[in-house]
PDB file of N, CA and C in Angstrom:
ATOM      1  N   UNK A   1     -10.050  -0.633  -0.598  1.00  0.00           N
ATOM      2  CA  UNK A   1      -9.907   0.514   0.284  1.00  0.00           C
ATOM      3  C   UNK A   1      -9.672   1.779  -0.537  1.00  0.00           C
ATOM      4  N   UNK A   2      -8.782   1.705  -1.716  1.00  0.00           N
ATOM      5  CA  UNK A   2      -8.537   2.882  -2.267  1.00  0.00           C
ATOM      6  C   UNK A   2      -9.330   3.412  -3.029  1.00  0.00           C
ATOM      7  N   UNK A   3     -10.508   2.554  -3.554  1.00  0.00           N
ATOM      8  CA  UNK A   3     -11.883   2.725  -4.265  1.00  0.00           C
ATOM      9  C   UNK A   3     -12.503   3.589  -3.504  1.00  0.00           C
ATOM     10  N   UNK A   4     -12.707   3.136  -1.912  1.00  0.00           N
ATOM     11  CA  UNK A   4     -14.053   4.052  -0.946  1.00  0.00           C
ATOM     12  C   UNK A   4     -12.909   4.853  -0.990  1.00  0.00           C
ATOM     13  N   UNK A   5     -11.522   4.656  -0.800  1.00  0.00           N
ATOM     14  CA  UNK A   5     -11.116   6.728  -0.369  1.00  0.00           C
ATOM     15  C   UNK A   5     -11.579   7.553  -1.604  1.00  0.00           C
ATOM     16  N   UNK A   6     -11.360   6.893  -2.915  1.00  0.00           N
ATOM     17  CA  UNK A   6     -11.447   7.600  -3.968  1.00  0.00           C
ATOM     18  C   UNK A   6     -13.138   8.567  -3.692  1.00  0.00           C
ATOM     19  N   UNK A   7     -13.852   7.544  -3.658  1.00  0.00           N
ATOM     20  CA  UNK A   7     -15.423   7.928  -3.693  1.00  0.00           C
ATOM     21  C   UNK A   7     -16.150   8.602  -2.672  1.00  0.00           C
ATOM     22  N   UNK A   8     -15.223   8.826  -1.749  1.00  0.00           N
ATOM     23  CA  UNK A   8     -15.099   9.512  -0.397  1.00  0.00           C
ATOM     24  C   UNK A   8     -14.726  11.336  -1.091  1.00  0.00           C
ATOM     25  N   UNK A   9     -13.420  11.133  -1.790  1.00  0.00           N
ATOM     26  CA  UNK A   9     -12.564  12.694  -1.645  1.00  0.00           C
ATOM     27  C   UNK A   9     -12.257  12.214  -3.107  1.00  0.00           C
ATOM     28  N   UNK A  10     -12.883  12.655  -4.351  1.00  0.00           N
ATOM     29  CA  UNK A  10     -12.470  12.512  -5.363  1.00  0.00           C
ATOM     30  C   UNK A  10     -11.700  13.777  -5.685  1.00  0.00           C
ATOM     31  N   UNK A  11     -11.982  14.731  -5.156  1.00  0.00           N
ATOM     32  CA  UNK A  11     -10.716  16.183  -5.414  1.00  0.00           C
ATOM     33  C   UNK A  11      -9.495  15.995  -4.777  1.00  0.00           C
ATOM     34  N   UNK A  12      -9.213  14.683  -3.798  1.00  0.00           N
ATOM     35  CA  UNK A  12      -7.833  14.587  -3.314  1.00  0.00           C
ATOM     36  C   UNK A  12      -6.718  14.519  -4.928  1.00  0.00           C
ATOM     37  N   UNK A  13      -5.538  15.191  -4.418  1.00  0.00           N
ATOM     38  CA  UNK A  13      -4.426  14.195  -5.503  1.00  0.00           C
ATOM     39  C   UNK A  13      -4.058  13.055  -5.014  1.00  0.00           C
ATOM     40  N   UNK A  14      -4.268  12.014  -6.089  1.00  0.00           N
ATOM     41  CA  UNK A  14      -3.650  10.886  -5.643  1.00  0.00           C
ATOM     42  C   UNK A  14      -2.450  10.739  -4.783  1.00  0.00           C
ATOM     43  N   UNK A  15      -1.437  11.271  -4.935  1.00  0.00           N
ATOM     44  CA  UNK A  15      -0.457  11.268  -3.569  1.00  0.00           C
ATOM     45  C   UNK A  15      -0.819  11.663  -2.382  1.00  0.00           C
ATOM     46  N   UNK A  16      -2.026  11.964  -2.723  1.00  0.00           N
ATOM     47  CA  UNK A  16      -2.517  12.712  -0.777  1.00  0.00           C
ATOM     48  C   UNK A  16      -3.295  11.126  -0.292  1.00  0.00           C
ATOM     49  N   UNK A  17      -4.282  10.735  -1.780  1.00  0.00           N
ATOM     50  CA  UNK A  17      -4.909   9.510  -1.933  1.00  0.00           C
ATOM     51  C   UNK A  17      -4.193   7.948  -0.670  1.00  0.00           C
ATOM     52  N   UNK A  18      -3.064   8.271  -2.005  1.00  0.00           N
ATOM     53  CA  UNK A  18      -2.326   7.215  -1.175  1.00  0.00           C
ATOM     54  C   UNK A  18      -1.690   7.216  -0.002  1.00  0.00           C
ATOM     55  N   UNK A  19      -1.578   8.119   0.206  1.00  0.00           N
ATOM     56  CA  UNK A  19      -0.551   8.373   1.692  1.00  0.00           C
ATOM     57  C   UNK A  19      -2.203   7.640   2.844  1.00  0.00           C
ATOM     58  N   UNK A  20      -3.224   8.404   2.723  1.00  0.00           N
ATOM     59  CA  UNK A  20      -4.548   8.474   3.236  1.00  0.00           C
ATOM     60  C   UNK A  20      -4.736   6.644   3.255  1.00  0.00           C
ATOM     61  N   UNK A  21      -4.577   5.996   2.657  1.00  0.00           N
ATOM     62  CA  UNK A  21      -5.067   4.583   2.483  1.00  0.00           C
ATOM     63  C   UNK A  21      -4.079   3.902   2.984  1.00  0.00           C
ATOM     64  N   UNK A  22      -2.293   4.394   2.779  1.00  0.00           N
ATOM     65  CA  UNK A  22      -1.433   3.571   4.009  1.00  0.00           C
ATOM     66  C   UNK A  22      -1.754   3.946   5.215  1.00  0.00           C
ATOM     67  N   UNK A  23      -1.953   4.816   5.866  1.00  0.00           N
ATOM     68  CA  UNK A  23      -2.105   4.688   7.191  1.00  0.00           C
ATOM     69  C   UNK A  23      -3.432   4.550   7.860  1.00  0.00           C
ATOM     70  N   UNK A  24      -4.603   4.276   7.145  1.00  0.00           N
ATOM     71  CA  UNK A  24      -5.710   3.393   7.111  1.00  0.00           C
ATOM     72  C   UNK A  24      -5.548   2.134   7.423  1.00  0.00           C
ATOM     73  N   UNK A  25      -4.635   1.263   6.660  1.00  0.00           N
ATOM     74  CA  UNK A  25      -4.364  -0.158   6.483  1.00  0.00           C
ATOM     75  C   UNK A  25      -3.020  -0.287   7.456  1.00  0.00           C
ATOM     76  N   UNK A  26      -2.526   0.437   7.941  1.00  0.00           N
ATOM     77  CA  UNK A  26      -1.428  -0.020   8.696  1.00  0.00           C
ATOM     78  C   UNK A  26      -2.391  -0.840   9.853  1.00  0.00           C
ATOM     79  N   UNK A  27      -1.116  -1.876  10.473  1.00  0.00           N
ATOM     80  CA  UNK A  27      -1.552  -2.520  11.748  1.00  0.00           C
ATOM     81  C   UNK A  27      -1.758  -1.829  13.078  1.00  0.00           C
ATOM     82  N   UNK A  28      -1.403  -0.777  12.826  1.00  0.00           N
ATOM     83  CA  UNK A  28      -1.808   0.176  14.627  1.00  0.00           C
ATOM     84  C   UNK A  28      -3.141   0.585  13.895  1.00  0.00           C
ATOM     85  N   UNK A  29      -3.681   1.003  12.582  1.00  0.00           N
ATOM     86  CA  UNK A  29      -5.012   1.631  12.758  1.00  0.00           C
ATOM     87  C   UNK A  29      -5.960   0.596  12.810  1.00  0.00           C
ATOM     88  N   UNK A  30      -5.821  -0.469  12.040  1.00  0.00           N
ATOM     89  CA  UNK A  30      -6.750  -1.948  12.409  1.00  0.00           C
ATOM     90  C   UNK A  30      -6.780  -2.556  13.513  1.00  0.00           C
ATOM     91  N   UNK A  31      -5.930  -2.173  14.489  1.00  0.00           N
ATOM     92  CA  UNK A  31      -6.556  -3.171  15.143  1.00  0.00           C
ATOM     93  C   UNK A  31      -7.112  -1.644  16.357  1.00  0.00           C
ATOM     94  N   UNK A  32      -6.845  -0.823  16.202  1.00  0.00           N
ATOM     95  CA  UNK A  32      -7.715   1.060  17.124  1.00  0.00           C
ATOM     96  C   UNK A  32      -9.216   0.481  16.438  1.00  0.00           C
ATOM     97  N   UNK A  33      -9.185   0.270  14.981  1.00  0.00           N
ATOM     98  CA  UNK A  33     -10.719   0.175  15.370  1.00  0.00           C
ATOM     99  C   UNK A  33     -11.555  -1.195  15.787  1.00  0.00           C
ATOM    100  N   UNK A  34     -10.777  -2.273  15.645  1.00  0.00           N
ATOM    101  CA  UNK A  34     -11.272  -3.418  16.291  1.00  0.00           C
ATOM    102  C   UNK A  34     -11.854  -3.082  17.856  1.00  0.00           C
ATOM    103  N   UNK A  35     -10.382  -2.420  17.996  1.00  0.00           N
ATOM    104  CA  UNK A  35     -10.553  -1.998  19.190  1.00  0.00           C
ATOM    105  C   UNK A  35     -12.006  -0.790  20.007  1.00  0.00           C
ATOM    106  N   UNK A  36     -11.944  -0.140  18.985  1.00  0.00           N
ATOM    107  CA  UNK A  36     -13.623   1.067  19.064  1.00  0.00           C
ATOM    108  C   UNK A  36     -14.495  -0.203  19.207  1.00  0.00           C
ATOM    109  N   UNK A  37     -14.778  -1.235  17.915  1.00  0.00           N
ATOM    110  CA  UNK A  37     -15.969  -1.972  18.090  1.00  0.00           C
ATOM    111  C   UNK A  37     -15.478  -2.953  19.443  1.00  0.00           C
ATOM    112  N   UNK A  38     -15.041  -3.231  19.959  1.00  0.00           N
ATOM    113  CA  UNK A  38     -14.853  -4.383  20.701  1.00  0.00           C
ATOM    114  C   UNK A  38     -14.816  -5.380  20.681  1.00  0.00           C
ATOM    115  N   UNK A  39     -13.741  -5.854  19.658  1.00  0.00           N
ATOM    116  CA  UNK A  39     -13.877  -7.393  19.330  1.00  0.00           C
ATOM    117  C   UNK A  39     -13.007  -8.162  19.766  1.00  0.00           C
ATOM    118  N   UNK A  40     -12.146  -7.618  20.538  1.00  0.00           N
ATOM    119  CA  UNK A  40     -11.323  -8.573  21.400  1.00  0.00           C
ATOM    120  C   UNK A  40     -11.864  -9.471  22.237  1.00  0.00           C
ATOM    121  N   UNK A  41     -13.215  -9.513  22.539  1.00  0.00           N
ATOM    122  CA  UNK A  41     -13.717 -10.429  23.812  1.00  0.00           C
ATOM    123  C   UNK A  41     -14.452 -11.525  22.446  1.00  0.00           C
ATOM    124  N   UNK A  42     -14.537 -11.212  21.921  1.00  0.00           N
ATOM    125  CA  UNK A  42     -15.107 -12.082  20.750  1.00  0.00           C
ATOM    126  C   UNK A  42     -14.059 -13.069  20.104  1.00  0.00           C
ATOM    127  N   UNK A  43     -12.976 -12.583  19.767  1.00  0.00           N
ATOM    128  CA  UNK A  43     -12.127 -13.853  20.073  1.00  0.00           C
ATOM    129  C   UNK A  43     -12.059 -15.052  20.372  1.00  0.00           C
ATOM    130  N   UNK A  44     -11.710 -16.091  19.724  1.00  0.00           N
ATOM    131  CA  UNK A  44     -11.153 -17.495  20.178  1.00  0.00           C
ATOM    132  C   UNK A  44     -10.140 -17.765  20.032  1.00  0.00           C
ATOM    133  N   UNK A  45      -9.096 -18.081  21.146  1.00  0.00           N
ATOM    134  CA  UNK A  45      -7.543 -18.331  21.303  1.00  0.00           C
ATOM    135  C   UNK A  45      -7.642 -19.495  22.084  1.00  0.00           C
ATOM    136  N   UNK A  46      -6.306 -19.734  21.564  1.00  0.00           N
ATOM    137  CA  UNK A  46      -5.916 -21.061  22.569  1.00  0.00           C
ATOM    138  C   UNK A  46      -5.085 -20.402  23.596  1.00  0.00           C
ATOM    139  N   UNK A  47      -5.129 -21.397  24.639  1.00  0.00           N
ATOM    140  CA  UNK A  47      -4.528 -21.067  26.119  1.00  0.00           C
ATOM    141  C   UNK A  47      -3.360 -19.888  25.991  1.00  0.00           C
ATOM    142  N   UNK A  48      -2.438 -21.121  24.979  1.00  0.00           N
ATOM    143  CA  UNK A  48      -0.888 -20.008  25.264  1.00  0.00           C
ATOM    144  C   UNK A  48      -1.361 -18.528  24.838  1.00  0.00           C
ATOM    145  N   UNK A  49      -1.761 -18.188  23.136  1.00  0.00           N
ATOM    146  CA  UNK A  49      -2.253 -16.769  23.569  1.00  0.00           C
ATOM    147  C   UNK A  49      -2.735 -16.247  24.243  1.00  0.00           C
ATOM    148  N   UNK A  50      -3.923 -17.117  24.742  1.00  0.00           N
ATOM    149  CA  UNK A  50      -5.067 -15.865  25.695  1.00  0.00           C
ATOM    150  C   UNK A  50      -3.436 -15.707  26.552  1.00  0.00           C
ATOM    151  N   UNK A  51      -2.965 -16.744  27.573  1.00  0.00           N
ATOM    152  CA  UNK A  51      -2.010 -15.989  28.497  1.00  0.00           C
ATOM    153  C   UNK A  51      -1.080 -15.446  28.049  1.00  0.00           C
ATOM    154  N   UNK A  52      -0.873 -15.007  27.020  1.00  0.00           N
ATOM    155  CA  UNK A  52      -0.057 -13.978  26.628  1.00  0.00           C
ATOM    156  C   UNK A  52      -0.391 -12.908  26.222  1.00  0.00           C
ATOM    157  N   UNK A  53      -1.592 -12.285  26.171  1.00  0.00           N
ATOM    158  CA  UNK A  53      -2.426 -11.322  25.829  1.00  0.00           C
ATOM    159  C   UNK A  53      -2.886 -11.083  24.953  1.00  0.00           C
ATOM    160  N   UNK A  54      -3.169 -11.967  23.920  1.00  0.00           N
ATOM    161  CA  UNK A  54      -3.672 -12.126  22.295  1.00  0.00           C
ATOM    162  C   UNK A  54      -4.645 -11.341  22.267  1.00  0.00           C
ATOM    163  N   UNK A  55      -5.717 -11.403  23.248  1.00  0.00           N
ATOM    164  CA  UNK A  55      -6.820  -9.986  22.926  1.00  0.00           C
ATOM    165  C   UNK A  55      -6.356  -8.829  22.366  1.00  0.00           C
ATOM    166  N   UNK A  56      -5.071  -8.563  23.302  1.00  0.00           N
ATOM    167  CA  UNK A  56      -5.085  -7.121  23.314  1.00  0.00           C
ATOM    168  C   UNK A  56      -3.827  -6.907  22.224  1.00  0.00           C
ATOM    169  N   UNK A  57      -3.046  -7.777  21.360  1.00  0.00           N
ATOM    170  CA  UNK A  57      -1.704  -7.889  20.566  1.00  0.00           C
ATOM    171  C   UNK A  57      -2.606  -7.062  19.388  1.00  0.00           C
ATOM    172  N   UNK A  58      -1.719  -5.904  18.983  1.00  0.00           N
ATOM    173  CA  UNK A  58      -2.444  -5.197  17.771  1.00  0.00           C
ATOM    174  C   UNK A  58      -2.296  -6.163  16.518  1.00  0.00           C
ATOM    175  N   UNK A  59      -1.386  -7.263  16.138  1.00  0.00           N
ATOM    176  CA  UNK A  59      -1.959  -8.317  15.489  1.00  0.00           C
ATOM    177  C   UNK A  59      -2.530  -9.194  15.189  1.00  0.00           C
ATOM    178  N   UNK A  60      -3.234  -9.224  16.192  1.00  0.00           N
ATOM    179  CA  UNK A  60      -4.603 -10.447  16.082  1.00  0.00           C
ATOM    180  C   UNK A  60      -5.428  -9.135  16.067  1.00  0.00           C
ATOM    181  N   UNK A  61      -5.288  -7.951  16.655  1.00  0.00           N
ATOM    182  CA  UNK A  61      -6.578  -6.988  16.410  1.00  0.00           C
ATOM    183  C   UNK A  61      -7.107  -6.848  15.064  1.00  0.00           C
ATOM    184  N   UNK A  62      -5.761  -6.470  14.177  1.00  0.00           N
ATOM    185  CA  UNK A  62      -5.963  -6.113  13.143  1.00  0.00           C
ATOM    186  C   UNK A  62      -6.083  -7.183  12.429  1.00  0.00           C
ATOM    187  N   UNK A  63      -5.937  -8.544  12.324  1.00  0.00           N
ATOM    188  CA  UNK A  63      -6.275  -9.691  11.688  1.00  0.00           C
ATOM    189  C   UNK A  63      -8.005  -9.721  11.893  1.00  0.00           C
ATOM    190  N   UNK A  64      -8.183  -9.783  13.446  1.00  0.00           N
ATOM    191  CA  UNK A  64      -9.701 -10.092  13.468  1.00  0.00           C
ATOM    192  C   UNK A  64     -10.322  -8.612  12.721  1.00  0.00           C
ATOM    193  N   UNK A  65     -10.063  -7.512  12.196  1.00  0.00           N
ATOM    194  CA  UNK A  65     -10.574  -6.540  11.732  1.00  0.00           C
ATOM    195  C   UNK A  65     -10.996  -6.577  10.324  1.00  0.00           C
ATOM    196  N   UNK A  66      -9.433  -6.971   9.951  1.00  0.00           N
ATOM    197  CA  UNK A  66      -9.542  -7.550   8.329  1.00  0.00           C
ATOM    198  C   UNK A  66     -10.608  -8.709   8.216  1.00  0.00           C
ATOM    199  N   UNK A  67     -10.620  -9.717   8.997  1.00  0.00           N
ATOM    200  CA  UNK A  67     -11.739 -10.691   9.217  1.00  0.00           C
ATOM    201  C   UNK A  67     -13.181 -10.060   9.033  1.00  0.00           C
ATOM    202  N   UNK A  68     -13.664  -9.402   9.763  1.00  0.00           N
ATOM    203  CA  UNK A  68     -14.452  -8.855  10.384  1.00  0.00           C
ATOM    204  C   UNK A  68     -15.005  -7.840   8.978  1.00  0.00           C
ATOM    205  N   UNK A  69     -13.989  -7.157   8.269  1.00  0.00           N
ATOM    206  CA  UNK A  69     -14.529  -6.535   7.349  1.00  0.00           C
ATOM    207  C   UNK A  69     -14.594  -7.203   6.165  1.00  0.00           C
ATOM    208  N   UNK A  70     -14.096  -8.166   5.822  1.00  0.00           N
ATOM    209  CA  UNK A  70     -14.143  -8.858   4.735  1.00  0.00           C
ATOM    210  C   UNK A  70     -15.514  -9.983   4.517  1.00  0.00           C
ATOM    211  N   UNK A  71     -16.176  -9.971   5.862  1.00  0.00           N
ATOM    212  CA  UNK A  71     -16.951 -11.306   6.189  1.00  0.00           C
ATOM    213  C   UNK A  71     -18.171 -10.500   5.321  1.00  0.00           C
TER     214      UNK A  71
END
């Protein structure tokens, strides 16, 4: 991640760098964009999550995101 910010904004200072790449990788922004693409219906849960709302838990969002971008 900190490679594409780099190659993105190479005139940033690195402290702007890094601040820019934690709140990229935090769990509320992974699973906002799971959430843009729509991958909550894509999902496979077992019972107890689905009835507990596992689609929509920003930690399975952002798990299936990291998934999703790593594949």
């Amino acid at each position: 991640v900190f490679r594409h910010i780099f190659d993105l904004y190479p005139e940033l200072p690195e402290g702007r760098l890094t601040k820019l790449r934690a709140k990229l990788v935090r769990e509320e922004s992974l699973a906002r964009f799971a959430r843009e693409l729509d991958l909550g219906p894509l999902i496979y849960l077992g019972a107890g999550e689905l009835n507990n709302g596992g689609r929509d838990r920003d930690s399975v969002l952002a798990d299936i995101f990291e998934a999703f971008m790593g594949a």
